[in-house]
C-alpha atoms as a PDB file:
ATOM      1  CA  UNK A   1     -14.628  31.485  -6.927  1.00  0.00           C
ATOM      2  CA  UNK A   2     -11.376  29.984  -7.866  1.00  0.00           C
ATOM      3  CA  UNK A   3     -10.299  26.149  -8.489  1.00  0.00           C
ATOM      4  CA  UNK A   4      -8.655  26.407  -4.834  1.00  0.00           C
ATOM      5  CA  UNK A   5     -11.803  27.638  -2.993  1.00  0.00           C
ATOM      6  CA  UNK A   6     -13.399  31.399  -2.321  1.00  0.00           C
ATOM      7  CA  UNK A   7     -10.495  34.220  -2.915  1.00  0.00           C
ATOM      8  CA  UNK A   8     -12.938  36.193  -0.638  1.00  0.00           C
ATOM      9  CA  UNK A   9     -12.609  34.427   2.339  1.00  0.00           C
ATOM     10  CA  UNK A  10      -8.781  34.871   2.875  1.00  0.00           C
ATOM     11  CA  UNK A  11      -9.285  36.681   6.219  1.00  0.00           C
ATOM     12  CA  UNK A  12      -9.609  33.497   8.659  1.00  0.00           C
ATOM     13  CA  UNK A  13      -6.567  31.958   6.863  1.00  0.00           C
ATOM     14  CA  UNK A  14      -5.129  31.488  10.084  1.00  0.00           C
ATOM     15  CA  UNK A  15      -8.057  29.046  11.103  1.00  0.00           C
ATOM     16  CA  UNK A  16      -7.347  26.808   8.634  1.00  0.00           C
ATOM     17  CA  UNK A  17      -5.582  24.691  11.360  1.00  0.00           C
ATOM     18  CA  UNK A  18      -2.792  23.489   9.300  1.00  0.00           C
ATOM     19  CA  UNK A  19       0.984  24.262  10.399  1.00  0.00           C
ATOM     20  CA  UNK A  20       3.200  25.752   8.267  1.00  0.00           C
ATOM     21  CA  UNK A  21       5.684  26.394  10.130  1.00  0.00           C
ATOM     22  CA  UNK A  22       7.557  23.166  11.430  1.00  0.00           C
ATOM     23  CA  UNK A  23      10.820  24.277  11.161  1.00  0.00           C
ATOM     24  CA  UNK A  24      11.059  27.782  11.934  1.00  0.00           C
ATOM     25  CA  UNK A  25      13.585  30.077  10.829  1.00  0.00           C
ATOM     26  CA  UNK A  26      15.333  27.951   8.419  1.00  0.00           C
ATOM     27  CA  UNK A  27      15.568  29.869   4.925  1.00  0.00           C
ATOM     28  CA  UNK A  28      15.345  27.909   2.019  1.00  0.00           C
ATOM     29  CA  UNK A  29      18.872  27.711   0.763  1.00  0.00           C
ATOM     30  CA  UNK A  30      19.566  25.673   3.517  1.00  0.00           C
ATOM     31  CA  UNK A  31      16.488  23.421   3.218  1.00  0.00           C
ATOM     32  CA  UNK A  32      18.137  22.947  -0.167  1.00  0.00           C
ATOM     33  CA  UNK A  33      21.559  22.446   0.793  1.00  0.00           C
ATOM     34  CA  UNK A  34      20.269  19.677   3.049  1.00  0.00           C
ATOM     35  CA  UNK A  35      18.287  17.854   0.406  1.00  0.00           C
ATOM     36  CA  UNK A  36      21.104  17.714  -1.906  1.00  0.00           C
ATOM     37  CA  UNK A  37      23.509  16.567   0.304  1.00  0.00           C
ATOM     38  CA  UNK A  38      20.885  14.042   1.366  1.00  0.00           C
ATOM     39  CA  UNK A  39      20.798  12.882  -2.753  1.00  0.00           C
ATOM     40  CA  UNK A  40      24.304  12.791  -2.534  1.00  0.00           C
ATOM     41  CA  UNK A  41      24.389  10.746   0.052  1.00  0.00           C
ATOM     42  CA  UNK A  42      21.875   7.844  -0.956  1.00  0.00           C
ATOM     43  CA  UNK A  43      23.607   8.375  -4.046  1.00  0.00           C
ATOM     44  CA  UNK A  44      27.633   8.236  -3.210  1.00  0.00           C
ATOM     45  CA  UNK A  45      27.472   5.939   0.032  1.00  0.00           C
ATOM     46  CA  UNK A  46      23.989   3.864  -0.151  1.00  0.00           C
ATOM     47  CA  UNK A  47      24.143   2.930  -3.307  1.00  0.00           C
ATOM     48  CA  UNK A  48      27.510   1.870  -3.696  1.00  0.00           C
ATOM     49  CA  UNK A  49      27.476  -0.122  -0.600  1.00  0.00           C
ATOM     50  CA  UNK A  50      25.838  -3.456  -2.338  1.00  0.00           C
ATOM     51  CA  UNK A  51      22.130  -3.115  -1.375  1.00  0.00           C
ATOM     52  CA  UNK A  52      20.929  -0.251  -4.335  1.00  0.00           C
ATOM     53  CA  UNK A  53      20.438   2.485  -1.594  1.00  0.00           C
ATOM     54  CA  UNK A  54      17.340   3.793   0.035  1.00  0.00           C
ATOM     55  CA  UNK A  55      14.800   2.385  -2.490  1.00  0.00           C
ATOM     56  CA  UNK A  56      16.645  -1.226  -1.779  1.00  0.00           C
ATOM     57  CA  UNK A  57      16.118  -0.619   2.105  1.00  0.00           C
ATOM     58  CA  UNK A  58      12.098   0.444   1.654  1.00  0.00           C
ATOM     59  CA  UNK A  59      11.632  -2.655  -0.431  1.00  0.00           C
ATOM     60  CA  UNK A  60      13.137  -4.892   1.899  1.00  0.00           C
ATOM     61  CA  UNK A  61      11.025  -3.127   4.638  1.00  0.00           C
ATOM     62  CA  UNK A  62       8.326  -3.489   2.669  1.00  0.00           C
ATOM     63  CA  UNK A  63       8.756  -7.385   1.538  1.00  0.00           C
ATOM     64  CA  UNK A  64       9.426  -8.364   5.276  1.00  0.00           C
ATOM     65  CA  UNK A  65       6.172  -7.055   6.594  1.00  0.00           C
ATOM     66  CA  UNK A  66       3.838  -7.934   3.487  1.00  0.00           C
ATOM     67  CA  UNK A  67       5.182 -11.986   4.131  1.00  0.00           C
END
């Protein structure tokens, strides 16, 4: 018995019912290029554009529903 449950019940893996595979066929250097260019984005465009970038917009999402 592990920290992460029973190593010997690997076999119904598959019944675990969660899905692993919500973007298929995508291979991890472009999952990667994608999140940097996402960075770079918030980063370069966002936060240069007067309002701090994304964290700016969740706040003010965040303050205009919590009033």
């Amino acid at each position: 018995m592990s920290a992460f449950g029973d190593d010997d019940n690997n076999d119904n893996i598959d019944d675990a019912g969660v899905n692993v595979n919500l973007i298929p066929d995508v291979d991890p250097f472009t999952l990667t290029t994608i999140g940097f260019a996402a960075i770079a984005f918030n980063f370069f465009v966002l936060a240069n554009s007067g309002d701090g970038g994304i964290g700016s917009l969740v706040a003010r999402m965040i303050n205009f529903f919590s009033d």
